[in-house]
Protein backbone atom coordinates (compact mmCIF):
# COMPACT_ATOMS: atom_id res chain seq x y z
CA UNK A 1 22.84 21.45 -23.89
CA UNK A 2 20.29 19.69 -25.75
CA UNK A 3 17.25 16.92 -24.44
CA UNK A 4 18.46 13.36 -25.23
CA UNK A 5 15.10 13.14 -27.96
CA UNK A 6 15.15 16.56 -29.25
CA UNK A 7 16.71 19.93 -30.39
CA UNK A 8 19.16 21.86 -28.68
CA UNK A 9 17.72 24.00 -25.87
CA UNK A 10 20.52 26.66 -25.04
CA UNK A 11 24.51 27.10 -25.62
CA UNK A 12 27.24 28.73 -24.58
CA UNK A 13 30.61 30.28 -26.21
CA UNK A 14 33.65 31.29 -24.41
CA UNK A 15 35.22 34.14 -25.87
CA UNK A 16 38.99 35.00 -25.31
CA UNK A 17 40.36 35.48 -22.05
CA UNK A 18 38.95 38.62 -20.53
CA UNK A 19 35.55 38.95 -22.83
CA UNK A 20 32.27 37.55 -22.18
CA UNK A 21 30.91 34.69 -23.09
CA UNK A 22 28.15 33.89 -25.37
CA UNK A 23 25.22 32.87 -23.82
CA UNK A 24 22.04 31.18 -26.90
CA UNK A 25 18.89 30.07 -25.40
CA UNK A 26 16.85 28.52 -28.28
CA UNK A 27 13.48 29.11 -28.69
CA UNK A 28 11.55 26.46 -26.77
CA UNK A 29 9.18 26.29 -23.57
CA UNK A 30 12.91 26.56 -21.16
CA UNK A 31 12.73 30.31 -22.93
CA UNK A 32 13.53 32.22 -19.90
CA UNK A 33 13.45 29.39 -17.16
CA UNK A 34 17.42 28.22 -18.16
CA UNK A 35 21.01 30.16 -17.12
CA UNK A 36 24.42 29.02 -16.61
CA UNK A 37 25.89 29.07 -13.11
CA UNK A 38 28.28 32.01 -12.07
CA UNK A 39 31.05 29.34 -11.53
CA UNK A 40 30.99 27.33 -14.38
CA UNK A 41 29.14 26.00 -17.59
CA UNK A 42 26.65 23.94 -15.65
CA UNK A 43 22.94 25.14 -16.79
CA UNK A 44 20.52 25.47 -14.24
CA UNK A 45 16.36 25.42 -14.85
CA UNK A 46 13.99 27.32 -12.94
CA UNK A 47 10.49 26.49 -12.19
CA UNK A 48 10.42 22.78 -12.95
CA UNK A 49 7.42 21.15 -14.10
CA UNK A 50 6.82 16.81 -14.56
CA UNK A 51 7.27 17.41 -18.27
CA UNK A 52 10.65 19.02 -17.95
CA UNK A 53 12.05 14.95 -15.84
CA UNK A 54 13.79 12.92 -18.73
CA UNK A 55 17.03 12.71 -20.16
CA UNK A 56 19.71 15.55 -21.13
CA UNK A 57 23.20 15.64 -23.24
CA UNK A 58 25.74 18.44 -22.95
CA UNK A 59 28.05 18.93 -25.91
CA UNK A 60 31.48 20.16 -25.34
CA UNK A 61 33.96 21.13 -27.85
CA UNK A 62 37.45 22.04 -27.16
CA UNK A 63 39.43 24.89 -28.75
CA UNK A 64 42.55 22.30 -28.75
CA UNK A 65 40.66 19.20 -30.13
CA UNK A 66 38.28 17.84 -32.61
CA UNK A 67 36.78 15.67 -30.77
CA UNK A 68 33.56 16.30 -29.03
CA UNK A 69 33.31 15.42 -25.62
CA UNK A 70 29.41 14.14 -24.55
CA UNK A 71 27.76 14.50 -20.80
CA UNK A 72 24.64 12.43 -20.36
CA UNK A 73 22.35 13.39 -17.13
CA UNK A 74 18.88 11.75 -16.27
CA UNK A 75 16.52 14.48 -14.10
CA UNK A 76 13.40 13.42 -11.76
CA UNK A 77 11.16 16.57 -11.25
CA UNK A 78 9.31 15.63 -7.77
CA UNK A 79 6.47 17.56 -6.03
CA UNK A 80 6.35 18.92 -2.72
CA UNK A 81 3.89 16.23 -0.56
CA UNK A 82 0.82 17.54 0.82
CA UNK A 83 -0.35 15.63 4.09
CA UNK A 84 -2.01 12.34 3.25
CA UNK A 85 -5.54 10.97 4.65
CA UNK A 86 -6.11 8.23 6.58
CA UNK A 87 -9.36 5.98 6.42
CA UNK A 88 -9.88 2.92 8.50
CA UNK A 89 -11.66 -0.77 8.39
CA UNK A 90 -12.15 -2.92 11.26
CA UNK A 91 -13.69 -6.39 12.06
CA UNK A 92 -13.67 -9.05 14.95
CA UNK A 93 -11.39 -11.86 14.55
CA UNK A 94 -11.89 -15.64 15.60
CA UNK A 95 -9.88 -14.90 18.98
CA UNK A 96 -12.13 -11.93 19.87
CA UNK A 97 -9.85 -9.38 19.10
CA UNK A 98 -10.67 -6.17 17.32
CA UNK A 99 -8.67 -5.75 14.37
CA UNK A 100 -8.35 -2.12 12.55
CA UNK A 101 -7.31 -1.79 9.35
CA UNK A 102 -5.47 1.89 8.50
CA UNK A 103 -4.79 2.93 4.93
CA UNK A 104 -2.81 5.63 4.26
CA UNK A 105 -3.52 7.45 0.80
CA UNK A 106 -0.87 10.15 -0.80
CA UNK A 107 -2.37 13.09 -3.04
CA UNK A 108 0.62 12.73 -5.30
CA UNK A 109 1.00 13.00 -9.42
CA UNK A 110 3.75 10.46 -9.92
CA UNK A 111 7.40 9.68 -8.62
CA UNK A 112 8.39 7.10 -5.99
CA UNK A 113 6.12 8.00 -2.47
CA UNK A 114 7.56 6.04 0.73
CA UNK A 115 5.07 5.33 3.38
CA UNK A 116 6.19 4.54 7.28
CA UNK A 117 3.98 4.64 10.55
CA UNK A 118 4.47 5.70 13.82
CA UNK A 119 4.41 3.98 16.98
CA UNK A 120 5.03 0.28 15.83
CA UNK A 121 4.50 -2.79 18.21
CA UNK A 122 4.20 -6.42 17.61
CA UNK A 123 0.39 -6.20 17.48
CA UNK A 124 1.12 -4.12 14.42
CA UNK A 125 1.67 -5.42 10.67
CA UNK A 126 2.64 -2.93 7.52
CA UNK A 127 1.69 -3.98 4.48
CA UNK A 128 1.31 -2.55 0.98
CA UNK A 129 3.81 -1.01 0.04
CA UNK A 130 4.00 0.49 3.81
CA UNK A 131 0.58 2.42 2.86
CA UNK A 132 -1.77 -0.08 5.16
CA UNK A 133 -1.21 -0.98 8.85
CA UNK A 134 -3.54 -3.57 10.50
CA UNK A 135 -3.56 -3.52 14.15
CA UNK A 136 -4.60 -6.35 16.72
CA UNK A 137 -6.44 -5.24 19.52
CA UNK A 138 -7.39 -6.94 23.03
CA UNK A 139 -10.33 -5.64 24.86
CA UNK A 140 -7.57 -4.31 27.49
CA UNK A 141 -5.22 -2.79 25.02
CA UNK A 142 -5.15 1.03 24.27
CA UNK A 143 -2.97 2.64 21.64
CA UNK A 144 -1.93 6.47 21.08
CA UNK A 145 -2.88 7.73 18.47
CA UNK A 146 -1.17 6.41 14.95
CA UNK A 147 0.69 8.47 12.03
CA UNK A 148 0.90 8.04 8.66
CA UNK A 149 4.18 9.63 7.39
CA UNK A 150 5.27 10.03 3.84
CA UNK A 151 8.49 10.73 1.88
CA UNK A 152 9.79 11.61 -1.64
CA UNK A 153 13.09 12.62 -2.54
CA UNK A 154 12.15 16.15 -1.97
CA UNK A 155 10.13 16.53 0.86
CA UNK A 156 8.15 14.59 3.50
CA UNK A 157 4.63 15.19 4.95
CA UNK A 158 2.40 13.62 7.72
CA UNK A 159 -1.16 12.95 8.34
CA UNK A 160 -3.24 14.17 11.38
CA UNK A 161 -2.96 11.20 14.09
CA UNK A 162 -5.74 8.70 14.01
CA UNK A 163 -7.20 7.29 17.04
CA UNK A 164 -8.39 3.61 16.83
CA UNK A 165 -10.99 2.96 19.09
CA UNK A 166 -13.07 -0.27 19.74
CA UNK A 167 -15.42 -0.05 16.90
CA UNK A 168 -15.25 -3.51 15.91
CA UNK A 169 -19.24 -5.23 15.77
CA UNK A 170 -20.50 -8.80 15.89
CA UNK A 171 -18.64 -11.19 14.45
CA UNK A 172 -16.64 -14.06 12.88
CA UNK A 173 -14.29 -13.87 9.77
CA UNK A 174 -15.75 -14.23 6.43
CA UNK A 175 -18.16 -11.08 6.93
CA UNK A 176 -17.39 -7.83 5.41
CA UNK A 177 -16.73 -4.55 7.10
CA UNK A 178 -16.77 -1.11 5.82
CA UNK A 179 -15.89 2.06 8.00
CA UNK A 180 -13.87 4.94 6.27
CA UNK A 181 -14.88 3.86 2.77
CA UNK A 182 -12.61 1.16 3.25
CA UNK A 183 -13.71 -2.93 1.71
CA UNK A 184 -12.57 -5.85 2.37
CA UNK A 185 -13.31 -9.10 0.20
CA UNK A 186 -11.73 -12.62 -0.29
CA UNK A 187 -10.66 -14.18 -2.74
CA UNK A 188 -13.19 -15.63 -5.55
CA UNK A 189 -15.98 -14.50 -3.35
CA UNK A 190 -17.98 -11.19 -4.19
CA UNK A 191 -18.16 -8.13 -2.56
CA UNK A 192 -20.38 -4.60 -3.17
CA UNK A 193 -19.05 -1.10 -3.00
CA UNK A 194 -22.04 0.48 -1.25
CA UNK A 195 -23.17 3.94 -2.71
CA UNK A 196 -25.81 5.96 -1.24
CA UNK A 197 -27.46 8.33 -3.84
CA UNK A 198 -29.12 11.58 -2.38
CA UNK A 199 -32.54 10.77 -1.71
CA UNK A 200 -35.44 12.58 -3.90
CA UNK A 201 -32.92 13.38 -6.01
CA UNK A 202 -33.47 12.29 -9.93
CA UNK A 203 -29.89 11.24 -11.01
CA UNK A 204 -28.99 11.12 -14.29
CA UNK A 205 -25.92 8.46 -14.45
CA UNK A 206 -23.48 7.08 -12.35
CA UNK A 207 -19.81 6.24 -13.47
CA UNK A 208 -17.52 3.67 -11.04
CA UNK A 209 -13.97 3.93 -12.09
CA UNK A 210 -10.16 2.60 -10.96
CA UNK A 211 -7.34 2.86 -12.80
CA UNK A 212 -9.99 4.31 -15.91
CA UNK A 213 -13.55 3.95 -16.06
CA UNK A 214 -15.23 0.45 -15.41
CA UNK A 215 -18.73 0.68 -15.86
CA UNK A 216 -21.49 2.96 -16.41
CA UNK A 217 -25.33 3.14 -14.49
CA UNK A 218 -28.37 4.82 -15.28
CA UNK A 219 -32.05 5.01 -14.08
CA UNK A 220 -33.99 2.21 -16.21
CA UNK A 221 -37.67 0.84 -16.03
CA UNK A 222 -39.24 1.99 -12.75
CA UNK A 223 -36.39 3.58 -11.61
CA UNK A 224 -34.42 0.68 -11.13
CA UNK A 225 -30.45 0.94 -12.08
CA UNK A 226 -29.19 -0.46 -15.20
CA UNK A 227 -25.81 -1.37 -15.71
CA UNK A 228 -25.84 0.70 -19.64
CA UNK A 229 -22.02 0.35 -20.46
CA UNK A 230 -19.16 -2.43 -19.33
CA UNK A 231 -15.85 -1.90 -20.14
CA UNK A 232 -14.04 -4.43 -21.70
CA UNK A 233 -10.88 -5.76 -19.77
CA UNK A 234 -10.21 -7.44 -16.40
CA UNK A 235 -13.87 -6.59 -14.84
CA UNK A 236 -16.05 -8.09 -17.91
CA UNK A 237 -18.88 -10.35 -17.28
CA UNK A 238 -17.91 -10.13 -13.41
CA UNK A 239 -19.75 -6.22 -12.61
CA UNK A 240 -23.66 -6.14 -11.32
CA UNK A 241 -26.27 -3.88 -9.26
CA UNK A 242 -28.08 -4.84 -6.59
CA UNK A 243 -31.68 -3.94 -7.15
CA UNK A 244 -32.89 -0.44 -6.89
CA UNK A 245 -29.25 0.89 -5.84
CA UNK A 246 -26.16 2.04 -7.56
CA UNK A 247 -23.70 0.29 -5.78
CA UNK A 248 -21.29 -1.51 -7.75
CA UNK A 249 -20.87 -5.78 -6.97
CA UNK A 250 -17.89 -7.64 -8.06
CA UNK A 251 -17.80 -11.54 -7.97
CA UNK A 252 -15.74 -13.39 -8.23
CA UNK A 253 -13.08 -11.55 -6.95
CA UNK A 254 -8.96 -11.06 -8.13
CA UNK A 255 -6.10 -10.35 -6.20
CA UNK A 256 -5.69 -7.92 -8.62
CA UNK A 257 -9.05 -5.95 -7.74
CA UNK A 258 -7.30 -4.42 -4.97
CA UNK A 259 -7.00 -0.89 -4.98
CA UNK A 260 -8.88 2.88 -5.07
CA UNK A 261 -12.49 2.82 -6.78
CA UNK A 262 -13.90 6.12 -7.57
CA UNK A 263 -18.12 6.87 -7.72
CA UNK A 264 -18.89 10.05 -9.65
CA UNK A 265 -23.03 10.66 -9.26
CA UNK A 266 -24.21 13.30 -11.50
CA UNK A 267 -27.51 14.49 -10.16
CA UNK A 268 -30.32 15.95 -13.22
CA UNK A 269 -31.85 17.99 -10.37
CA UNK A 270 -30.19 19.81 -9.20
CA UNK A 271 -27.75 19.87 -11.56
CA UNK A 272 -24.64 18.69 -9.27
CA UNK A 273 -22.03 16.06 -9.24
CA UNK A 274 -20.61 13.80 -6.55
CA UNK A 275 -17.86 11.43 -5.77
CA UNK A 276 -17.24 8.73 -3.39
CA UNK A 277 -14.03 7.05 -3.23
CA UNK A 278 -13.14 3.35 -2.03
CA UNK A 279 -10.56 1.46 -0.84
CA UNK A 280 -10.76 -2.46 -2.38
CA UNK A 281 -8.47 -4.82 -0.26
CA UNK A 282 -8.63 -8.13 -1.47
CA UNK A 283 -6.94 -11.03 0.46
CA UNK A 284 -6.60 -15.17 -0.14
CA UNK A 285 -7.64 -17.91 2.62
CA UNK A 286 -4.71 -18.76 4.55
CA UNK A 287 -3.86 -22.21 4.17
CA UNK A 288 -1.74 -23.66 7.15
CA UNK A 289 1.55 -22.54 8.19
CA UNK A 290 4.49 -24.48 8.66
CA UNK A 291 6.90 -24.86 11.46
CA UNK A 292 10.45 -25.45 11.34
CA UNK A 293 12.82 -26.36 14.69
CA UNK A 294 16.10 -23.16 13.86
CA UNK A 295 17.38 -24.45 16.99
CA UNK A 296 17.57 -27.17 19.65
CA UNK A 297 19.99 -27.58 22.82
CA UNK A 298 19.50 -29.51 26.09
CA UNK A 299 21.18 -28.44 29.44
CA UNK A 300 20.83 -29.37 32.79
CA UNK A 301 18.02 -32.07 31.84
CA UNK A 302 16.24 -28.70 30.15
CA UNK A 303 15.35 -28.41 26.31
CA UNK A 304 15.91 -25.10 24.57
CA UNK A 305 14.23 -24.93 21.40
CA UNK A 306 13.56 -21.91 18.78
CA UNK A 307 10.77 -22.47 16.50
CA UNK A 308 10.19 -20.10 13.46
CA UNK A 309 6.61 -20.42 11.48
CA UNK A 310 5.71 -19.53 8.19
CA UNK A 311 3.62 -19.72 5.01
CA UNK A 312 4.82 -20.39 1.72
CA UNK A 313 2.05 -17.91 0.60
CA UNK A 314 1.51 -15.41 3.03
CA UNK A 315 0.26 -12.70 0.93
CA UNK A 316 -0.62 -9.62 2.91
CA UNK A 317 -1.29 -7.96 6.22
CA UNK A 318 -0.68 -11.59 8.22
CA UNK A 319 -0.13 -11.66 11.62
CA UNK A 320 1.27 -14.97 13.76
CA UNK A 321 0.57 -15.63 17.35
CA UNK A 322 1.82 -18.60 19.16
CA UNK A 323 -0.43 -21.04 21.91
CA UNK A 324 0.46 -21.50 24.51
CA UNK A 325 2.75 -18.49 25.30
CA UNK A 326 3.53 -19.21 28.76
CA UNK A 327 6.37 -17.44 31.14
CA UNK A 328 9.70 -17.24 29.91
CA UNK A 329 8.27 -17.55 26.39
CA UNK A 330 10.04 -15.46 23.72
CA UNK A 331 8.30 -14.27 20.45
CA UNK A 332 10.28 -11.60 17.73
CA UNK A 333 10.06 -11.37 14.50
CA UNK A 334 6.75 -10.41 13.62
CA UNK A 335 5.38 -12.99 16.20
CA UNK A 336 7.30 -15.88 13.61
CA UNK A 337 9.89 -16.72 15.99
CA UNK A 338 8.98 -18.52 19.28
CA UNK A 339 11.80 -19.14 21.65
CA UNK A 340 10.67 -21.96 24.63
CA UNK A 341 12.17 -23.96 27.09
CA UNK A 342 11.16 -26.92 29.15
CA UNK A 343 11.99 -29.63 31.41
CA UNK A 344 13.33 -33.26 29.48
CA UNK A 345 10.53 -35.70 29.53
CA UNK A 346 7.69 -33.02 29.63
CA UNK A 347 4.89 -33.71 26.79
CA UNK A 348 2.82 -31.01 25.81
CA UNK A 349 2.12 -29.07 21.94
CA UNK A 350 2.89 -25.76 20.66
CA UNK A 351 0.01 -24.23 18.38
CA UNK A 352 1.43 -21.56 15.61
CA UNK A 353 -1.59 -19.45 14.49
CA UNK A 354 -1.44 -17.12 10.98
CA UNK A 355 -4.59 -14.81 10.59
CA UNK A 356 -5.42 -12.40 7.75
CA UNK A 357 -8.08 -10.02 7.94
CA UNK A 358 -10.92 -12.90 6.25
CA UNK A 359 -9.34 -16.30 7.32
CA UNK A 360 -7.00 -18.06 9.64
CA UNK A 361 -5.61 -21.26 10.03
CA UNK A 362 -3.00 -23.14 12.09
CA UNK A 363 -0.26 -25.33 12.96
CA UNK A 364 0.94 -27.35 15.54
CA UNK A 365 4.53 -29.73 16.91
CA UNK A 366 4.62 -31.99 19.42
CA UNK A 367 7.16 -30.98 22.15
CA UNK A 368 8.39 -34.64 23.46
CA UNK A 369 10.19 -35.84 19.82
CA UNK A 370 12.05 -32.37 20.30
CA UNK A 371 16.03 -32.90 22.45
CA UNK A 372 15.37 -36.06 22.62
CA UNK A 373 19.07 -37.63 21.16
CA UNK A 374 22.73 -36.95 22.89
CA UNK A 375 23.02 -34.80 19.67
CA UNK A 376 22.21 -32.17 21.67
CA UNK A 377 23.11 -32.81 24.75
CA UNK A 378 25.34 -30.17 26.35
């Protein structure tokens, strides 16, 4: 048995019938950690670690033949999950209602993590991945408490339930909210990680970094923060400071600046450092939805109609509502799909409405143009 890009890393000779076979382990970092199983030639590895996933070839020659017969086997080393953390966003939406944003973040080294939550409702979008749920509340709604739940091919793990109470303040749209750690921006506007440096403390430097580092800070002239390195790539010429503060400001903003920022403040004295970690969402104005008629039938002088709405770029963490949403009204889907019904000759408008967590924007159809031909006349 050898590894697909290297040496050989153990074999095995069968002797004649009723001796013992031959058992080589070569002299690698499997010594001691590979054996053959009881039953057959298969070779089994103990104590896995991530740099023993990649690609193996058994070799097997035949007594009887020439000809050497390969085996080619691809192994995924995953770790056992630990439970993840939850932190949480919220703001106050155009229609009053509180909406909380939950993102779900697995301690995890690599290999494919699959995120669910638990309970689900139509006031309740996943997005992400499955790592962030958004959840509409009324003033009159109450939730239990939510779950985070993740899975790898190994193992699963949970996080402590979250309660989501009312902790939305003032509001419109456009503003930005931070509660958990957790930022939200819009597209091509700017938004500012807020840090909070221990006060009388002298620091020395502060480093912001996601996905590597990003920029560098140190005390300048009167103590105020200078930005002392920039790191060439996707942030340059778009990273500031606010005045006496180490907070980091991005403008304009990407789609692509979503994601975990990381704050490490290393104090002179005392001699101490400290991190803060961030959650960047990033979302796009909504422009307006369309709607599309999936179905129309008239009966008994009565007009059935589904009506599905949609955007041709949702992007994430949208939710639809419908107005008006009288009695008898059906919406599934996600709140896309709007089934109605009403008498022939009524006039009257149905309103689709798509919302992010920074913008919405909306749609509307005229009811009377709708079963109007014997087409559908039943």
């Amino acid at each position: 048995m050898s590894r697909s890009e290297s040496r050989a890393i153990a074999s095995v000779t069968m002797v004649e019938a009723g001796g013992l076979d031959t058992f080589y382990q070569a002299g690698s970092r499997y010594w001691g950690r590979v054996n053959v199983v009881e039953s057959g030639y298969s070779l089994q590895i103990s104590n896995l670690s991530q740099e023993d996933a990649g690609s193996y070839r058994a070799h097997i020659n035949l007594r009887s033949s020439r000809i050497t017969h390969i085996q080619e086997y691809w192994l995924q080393v995953f770790e056992k999950l630990v439970p993840p953390h939850v932190t949480m966003s919220s703001r106050i939406g155009d229609n009053g209602n509180c909406i909380i944003i939950l993102t779900c973040v697995a301690e995890s080294r690599g290999g494919t993590v699959v995120y669910s939550w638990t309970p689900l409702s139509p006031q309740t979008v996943i997005s992400h991945g499955g790592s962030v749920l958004s959840v509409s509340l009324r003033p009159e709604d109450s939730f239990p408490p939510f779950t985070c739940i993740i899975k790898n091919p190994v193992s699963n793990s949970s996080s402590h339930p979250v309660s989501v109470p009312h902790i939305c303040t003032g509001s419109g749209t456009l503003r930005e909210v931070t509660a958990g750690n957790v930022v939200i921006g819009t597209l091509g506007k700017s938004v500012t990680l807020p840090l909070e440096v221990p006060v009388d403390q002298e620091v020395e430097s502060v480093t912001w970094s996601s996905k590597g580092l990003i920029a560098v800070l140190q005390p300048g002239p009167a103590g105020k923060p200078v930005l002392v390195s920039e790191i060439q790539g996707p942030y340059s010429g778009r990273l500031s400071t606010p005045h006496y503060g180490y907070s980091l400001h991005i403008s304009p903003l990407e789609l692509w600046d979503s994601g975990p920022y990381r704050a490490g403040i290393s104090l002179r004295s005392p001699l101490i450092n400290i991190t803060k970690d961030f959650t960047l969402l990033v979302y796009e104005r909504l422009k307006k939805p369309n709607i599309t008629v999936t179905s129309q039938i008239m009966r008994n002088r009565t007009c059935f109609v589904t009506l599905a709405c949609f955007m041709e770029e949702a992007g994430e963490d949208v939710q639809y509502s419908w107005d008006p949403h009288g009695q008898g009204a059906v919406v599934s889907h996600g709140g896309t799909t709007l089934s109605v019904s009403w008498r022939f000759g009524d006039s009257g408008s149905y309103c689709c409405i798509a919302r992010n967590p920074v913008s919405q924007n909306s749609s509307s159809i005229l009811t009377r143009p709708l079963c109007s031909g014997n087409d559908f006349l039943l």
